[in-house]
N, C-alpha and C. Protein backbone atom coordinates (compact mmCIF):
# COMPACT_ATOMS: atom_id res chain seq x y z
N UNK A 1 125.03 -202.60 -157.08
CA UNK A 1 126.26 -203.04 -156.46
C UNK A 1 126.21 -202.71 -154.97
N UNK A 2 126.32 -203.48 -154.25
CA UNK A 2 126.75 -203.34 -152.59
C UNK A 2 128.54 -204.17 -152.52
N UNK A 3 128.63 -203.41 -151.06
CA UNK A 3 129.41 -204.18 -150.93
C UNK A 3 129.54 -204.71 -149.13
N UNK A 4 129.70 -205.69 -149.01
CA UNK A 4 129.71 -206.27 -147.13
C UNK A 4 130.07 -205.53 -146.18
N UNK A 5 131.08 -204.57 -146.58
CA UNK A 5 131.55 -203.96 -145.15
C UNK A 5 131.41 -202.79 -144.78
N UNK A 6 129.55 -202.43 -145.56
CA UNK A 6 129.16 -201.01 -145.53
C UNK A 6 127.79 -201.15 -145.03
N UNK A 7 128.11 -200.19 -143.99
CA UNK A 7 126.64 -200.57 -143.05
C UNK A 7 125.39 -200.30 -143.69
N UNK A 8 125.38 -199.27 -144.50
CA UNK A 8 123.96 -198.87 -145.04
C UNK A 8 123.61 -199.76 -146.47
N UNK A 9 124.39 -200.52 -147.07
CA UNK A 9 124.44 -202.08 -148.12
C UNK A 9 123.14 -202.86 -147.28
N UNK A 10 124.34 -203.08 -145.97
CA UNK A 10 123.84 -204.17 -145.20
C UNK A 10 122.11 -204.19 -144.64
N UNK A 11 122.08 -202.94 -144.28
CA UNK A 11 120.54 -202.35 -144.03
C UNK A 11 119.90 -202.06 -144.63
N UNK A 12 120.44 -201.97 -146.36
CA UNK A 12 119.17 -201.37 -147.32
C UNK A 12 119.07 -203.09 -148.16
N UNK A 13 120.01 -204.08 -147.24
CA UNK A 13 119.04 -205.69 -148.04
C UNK A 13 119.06 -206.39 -146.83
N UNK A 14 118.42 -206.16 -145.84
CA UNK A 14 117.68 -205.81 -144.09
C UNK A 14 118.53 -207.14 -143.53
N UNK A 15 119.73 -207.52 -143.83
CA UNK A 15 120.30 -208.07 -142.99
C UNK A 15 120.41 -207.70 -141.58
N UNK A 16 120.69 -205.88 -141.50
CA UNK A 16 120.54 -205.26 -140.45
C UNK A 16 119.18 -204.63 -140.33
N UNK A 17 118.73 -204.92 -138.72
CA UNK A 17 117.65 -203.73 -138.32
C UNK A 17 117.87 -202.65 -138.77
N UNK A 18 116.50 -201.25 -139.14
CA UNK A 18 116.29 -200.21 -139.01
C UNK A 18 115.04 -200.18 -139.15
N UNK A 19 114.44 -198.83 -138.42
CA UNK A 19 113.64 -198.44 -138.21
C UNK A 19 112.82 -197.70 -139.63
N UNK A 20 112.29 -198.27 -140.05
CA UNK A 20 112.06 -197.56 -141.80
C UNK A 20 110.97 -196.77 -142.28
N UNK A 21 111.16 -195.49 -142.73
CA UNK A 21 110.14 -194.55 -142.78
C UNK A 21 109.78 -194.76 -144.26
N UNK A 22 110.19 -194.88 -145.14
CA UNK A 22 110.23 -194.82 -146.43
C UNK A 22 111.04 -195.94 -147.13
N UNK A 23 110.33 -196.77 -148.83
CA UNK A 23 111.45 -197.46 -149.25
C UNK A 23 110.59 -197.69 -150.32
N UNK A 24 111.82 -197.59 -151.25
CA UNK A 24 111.27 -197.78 -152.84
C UNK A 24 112.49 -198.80 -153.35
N UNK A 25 112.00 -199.28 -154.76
CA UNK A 25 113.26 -199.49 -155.31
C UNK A 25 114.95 -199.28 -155.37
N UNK A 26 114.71 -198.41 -155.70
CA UNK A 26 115.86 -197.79 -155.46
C UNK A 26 116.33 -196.75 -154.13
N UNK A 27 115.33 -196.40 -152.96
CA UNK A 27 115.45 -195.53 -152.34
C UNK A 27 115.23 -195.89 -150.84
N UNK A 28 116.07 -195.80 -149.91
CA UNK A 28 115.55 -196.02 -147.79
C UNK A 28 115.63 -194.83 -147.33
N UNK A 29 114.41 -194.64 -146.71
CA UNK A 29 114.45 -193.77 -145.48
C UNK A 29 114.45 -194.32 -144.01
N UNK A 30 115.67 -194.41 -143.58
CA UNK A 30 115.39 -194.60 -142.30
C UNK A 30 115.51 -193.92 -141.32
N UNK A 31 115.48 -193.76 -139.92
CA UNK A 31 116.09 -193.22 -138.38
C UNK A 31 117.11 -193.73 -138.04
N UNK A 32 117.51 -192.41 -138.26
CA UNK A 32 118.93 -192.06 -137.29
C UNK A 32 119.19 -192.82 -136.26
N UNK A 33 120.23 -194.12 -135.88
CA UNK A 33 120.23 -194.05 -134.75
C UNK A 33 121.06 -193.24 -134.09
N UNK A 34 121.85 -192.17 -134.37
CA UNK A 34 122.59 -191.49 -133.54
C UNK A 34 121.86 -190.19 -133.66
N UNK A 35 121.09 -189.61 -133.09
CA UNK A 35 120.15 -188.70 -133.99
C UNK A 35 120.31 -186.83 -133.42
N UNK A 36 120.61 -186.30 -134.57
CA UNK A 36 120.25 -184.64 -134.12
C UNK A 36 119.54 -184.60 -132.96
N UNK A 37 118.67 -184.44 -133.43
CA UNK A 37 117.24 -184.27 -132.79
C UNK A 37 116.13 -185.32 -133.24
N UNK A 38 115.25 -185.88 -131.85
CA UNK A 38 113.90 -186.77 -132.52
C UNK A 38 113.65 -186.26 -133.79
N UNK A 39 113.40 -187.36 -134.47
CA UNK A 39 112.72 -187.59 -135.77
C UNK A 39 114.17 -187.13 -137.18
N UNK A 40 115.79 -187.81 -136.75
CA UNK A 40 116.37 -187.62 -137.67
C UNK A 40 116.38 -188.35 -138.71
N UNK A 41 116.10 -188.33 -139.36
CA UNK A 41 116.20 -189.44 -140.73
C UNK A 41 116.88 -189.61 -141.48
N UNK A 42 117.60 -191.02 -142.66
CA UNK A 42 118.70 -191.06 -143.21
C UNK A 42 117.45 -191.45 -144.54
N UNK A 43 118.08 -190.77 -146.05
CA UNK A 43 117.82 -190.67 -146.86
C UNK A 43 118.71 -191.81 -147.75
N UNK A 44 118.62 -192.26 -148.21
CA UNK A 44 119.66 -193.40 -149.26
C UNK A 44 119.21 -193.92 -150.23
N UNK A 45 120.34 -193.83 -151.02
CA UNK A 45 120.13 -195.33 -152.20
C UNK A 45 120.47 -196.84 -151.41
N UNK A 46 120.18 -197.21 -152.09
CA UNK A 46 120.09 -198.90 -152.04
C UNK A 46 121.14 -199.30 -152.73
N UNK A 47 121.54 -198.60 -154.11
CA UNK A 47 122.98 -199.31 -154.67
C UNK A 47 124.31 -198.44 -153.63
N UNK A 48 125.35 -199.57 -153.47
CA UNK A 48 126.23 -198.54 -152.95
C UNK A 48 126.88 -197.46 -154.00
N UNK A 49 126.63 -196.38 -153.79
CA UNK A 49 127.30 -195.26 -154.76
C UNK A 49 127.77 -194.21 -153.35
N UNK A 50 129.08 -194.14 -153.15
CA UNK A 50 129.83 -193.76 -152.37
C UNK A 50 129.76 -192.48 -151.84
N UNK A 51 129.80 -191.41 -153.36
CA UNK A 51 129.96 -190.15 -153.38
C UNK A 51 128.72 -189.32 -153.98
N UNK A 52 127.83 -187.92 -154.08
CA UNK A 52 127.71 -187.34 -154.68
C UNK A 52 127.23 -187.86 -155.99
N UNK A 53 128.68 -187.63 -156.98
CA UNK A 53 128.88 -187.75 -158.39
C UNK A 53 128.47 -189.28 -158.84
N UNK A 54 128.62 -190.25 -157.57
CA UNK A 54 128.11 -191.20 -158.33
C UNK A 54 126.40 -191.27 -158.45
N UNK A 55 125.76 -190.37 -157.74
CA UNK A 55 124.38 -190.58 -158.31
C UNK A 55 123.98 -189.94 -159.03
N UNK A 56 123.05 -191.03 -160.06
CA UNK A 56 122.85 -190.07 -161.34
C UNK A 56 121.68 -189.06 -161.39
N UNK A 57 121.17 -188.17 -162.24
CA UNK A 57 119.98 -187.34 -162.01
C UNK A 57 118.66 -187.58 -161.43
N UNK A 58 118.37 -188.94 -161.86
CA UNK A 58 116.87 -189.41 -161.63
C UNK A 58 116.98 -189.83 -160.08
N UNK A 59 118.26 -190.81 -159.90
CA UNK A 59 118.44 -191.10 -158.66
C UNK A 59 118.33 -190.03 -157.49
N UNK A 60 119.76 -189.09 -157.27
CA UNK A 60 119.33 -187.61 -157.00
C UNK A 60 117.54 -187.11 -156.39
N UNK A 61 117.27 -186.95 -157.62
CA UNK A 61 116.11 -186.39 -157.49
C UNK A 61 114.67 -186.91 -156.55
N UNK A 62 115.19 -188.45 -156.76
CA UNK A 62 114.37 -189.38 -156.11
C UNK A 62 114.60 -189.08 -154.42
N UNK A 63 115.55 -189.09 -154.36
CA UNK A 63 116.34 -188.83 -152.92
C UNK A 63 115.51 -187.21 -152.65
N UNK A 64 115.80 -186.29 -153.05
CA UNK A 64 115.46 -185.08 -152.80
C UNK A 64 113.99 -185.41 -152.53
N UNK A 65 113.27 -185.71 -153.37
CA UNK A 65 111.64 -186.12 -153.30
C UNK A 65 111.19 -186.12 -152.05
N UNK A 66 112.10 -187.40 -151.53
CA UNK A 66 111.64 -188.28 -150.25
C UNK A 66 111.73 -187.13 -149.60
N UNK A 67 113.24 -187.11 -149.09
CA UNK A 67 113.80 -185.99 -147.90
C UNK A 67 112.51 -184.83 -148.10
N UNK A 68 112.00 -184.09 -149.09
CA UNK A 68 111.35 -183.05 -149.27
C UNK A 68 109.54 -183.53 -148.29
N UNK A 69 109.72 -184.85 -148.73
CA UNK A 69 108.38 -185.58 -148.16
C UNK A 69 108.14 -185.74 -146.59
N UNK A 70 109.65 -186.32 -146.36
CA UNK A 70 109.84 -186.80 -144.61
C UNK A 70 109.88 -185.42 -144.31
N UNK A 71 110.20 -183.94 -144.58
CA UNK A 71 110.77 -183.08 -143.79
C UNK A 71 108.85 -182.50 -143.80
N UNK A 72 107.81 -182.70 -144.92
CA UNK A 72 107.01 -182.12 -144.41
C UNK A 72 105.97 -182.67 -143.15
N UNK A 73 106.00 -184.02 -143.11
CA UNK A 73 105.66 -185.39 -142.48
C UNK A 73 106.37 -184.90 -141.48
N UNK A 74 107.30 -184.54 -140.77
CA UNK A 74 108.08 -183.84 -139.60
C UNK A 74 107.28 -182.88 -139.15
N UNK A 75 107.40 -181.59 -139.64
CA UNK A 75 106.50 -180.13 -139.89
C UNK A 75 104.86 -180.93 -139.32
N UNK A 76 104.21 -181.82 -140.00
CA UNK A 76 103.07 -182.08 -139.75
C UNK A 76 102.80 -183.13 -138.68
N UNK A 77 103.87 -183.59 -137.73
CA UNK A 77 103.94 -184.38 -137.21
C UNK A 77 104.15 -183.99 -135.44
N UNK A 78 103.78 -184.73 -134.71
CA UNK A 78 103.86 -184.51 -133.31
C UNK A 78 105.34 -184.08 -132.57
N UNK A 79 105.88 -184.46 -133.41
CA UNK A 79 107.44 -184.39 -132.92
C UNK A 79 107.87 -183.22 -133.26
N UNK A 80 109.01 -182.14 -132.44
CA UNK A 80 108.95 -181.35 -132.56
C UNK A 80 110.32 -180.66 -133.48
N UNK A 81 109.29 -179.54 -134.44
CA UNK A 81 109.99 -179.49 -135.41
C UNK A 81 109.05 -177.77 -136.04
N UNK A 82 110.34 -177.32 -135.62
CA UNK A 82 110.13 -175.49 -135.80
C UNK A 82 110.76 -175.36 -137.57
N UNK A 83 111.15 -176.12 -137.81
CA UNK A 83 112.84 -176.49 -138.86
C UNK A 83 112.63 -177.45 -139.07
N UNK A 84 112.90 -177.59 -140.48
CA UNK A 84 114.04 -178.50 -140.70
C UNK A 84 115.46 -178.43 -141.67
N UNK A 85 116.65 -178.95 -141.39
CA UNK A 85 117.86 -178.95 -142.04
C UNK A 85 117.83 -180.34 -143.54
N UNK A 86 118.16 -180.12 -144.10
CA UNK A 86 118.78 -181.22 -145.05
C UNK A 86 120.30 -180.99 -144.57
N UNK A 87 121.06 -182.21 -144.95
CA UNK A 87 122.58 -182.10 -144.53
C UNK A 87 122.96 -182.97 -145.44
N UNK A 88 124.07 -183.10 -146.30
CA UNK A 88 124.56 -184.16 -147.06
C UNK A 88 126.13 -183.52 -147.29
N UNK A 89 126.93 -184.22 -146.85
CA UNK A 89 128.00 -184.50 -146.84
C UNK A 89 128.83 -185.34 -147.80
N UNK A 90 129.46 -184.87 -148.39
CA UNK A 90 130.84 -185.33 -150.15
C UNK A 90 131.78 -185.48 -149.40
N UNK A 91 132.52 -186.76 -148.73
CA UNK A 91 133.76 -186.59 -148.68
C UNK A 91 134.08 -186.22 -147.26
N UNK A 92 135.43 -186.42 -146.98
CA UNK A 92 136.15 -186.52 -145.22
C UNK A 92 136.14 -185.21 -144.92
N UNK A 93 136.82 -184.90 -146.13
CA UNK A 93 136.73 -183.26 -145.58
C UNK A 93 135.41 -182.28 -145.20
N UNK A 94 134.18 -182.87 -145.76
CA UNK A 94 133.07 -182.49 -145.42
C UNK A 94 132.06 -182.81 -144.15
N UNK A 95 133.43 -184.06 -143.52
CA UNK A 95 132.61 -184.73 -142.50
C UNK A 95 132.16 -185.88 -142.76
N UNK A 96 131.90 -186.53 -144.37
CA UNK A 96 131.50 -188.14 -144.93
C UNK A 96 131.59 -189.22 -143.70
N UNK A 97 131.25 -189.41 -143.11
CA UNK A 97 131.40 -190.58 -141.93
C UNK A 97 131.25 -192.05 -142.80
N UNK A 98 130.31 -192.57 -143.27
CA UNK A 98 130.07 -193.24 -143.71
C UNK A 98 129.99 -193.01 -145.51
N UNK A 99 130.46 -194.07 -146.28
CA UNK A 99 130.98 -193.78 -147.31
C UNK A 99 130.22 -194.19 -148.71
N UNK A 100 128.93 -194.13 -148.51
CA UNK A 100 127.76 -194.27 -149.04
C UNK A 100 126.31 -193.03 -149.04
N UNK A 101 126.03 -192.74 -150.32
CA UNK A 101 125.80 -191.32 -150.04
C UNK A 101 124.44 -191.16 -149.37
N UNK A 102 124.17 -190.29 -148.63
CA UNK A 102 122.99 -190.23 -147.84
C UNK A 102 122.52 -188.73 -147.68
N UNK A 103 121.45 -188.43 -147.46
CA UNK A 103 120.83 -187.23 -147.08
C UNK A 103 120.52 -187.61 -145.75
N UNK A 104 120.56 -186.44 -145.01
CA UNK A 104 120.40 -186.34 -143.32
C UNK A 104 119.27 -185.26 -143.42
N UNK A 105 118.17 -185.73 -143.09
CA UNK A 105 116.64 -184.97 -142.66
C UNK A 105 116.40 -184.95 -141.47
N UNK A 106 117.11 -183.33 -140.70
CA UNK A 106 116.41 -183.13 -139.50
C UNK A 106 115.92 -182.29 -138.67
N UNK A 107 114.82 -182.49 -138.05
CA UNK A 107 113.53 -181.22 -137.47
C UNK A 107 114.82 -180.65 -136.38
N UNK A 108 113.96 -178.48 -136.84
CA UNK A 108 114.96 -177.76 -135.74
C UNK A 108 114.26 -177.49 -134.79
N UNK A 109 114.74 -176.67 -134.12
CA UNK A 109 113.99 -176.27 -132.78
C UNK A 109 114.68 -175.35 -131.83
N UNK A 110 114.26 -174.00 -131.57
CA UNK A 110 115.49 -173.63 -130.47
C UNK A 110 115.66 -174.18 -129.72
N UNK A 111 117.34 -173.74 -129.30
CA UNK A 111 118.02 -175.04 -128.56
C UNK A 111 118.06 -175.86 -128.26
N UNK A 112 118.22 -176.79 -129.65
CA UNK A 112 118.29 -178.30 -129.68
C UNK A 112 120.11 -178.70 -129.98
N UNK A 113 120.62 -177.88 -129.47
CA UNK A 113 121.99 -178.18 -129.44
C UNK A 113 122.76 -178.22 -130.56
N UNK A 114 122.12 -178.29 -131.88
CA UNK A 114 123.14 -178.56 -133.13
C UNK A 114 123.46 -177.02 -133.38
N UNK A 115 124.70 -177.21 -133.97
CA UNK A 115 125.32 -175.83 -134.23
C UNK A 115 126.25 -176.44 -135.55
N UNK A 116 126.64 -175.23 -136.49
CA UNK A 116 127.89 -175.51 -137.67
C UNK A 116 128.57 -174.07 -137.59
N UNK A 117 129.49 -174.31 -137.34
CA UNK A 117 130.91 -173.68 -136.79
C UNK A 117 131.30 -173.18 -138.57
N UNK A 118 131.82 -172.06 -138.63
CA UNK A 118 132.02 -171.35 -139.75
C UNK A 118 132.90 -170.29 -139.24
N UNK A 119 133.70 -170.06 -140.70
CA UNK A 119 133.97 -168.20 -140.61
C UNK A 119 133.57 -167.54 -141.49
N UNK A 120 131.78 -167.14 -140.97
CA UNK A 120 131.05 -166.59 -141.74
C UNK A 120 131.85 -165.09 -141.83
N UNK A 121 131.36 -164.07 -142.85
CA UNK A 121 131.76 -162.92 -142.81
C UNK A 121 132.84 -162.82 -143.30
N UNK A 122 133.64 -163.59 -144.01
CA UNK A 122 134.75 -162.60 -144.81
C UNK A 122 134.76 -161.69 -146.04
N UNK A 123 133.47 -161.69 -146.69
CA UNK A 123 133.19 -160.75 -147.51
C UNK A 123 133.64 -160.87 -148.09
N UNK A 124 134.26 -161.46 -149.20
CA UNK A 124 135.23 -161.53 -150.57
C UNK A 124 134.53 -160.35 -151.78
N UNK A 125 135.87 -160.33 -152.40
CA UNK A 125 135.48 -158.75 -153.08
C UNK A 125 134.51 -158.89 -154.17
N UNK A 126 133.84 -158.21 -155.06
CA UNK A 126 133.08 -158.70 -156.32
C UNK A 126 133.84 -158.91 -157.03
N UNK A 127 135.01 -159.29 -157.28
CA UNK A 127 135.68 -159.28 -158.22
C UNK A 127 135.96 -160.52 -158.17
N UNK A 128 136.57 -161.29 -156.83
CA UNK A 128 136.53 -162.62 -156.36
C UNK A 128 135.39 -163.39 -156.63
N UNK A 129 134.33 -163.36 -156.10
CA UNK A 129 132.92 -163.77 -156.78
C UNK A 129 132.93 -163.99 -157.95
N UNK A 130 133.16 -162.51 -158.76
CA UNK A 130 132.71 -162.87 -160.82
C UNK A 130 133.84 -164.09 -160.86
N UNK A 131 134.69 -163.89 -160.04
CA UNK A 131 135.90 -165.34 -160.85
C UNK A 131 135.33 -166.72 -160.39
N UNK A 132 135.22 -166.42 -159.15
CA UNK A 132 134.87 -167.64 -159.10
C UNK A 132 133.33 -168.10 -159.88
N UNK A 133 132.59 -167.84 -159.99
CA UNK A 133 131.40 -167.56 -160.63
C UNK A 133 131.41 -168.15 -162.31
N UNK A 134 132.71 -167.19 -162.77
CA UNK A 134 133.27 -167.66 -164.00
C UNK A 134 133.86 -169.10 -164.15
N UNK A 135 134.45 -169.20 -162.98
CA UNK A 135 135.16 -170.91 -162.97
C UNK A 135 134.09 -171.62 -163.19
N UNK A 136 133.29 -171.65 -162.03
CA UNK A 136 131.92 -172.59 -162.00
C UNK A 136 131.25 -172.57 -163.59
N UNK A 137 131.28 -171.63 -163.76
CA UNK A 137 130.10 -171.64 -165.39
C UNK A 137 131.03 -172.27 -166.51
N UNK A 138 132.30 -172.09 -166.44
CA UNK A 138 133.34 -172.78 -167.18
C UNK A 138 133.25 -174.16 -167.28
N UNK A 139 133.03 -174.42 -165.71
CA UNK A 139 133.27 -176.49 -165.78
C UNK A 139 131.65 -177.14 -165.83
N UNK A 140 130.86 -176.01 -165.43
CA UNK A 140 129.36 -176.29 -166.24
C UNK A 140 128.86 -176.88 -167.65
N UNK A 141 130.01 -175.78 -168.21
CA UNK A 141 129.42 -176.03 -169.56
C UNK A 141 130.37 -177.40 -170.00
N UNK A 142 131.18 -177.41 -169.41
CA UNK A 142 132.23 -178.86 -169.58
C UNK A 142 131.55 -180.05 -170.21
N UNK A 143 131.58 -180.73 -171.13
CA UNK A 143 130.63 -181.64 -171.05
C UNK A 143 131.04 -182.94 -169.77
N UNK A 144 130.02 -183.78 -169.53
CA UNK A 144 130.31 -184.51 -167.97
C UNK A 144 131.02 -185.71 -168.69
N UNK A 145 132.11 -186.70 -168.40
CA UNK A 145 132.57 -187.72 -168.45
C UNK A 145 131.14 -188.62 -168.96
N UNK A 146 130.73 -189.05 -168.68
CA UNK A 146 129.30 -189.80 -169.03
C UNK A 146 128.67 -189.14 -170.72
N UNK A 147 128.68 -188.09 -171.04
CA UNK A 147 128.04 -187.17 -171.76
C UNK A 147 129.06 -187.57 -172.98
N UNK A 148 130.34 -187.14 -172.61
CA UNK A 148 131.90 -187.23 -173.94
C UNK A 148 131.68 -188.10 -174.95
């Protein structure tokens, strides 16, 4: 499923240019054009699946593959790259810009300007942890909508 008024649809059935590092069936790697740093790369499916949850395991994994591939192809590559970040973003609140799910592969380097703003350090108690810890293992064992 695609749909027209999503840029990465449009570029993963090459109506639009990109610059393409990788492409399978189901999978595009392309460059960033707005980029971290040289050599950022966009990781994708080819079906539009919006969020996260809509990709399924194999898909997922396929994605991870690549990104795991381009980031060593970076590392081994002329371009400079001390680092690298994976970045993937669920959602507005996470920053989702575009609404099709993607992995962001990109080489670090001191001072290459990217920074992520946090309030690291609040230390939550162990007690906070086991709960939350407990929640998570709770909706784990959940069986998944798909599974029911």
């Amino acid at each position: 499923m695609t749909t027209d008024d999503c840029i990465f649809c449009r570029i993963a059935e090459h109506p639009l240019d990109s610059s393409v590092v990788h492409e399978s069936v189901t999978v595009l790697a392309i460059m960033d054009i707005d980029p971290v740093t040289p050599g950022h790369v966009l990781v994708l499916p080819r079906a539009h699946l919006p969020a996260l949850a809509d990709l399924d395991d194999d898909l997922g994994a396929e994605m991870f593959a690549v990104a795991r591939s381009v980031a060593a192809a970076l590392r081994r590559s002329p371009l400079r790259s001390e680092g690298v970040n994976l970045f993937y973003a669920d959602g507005e609140a996470a920053f989702q810009e575009v609404f099709h799910s993607h992995l962001h592969v990109f080489p670090r380097f001191a001072d290459d300007g990217f920074t992520l703003g946090a309030r690291w350090g609040s230390h939550p108690s162990r007690a906070e942890l086991d709960a939350n810890a407990a929640t998570l293992r709770a909706e784990l064992a959940r069986p998944r909508p798909a599974e029911a």
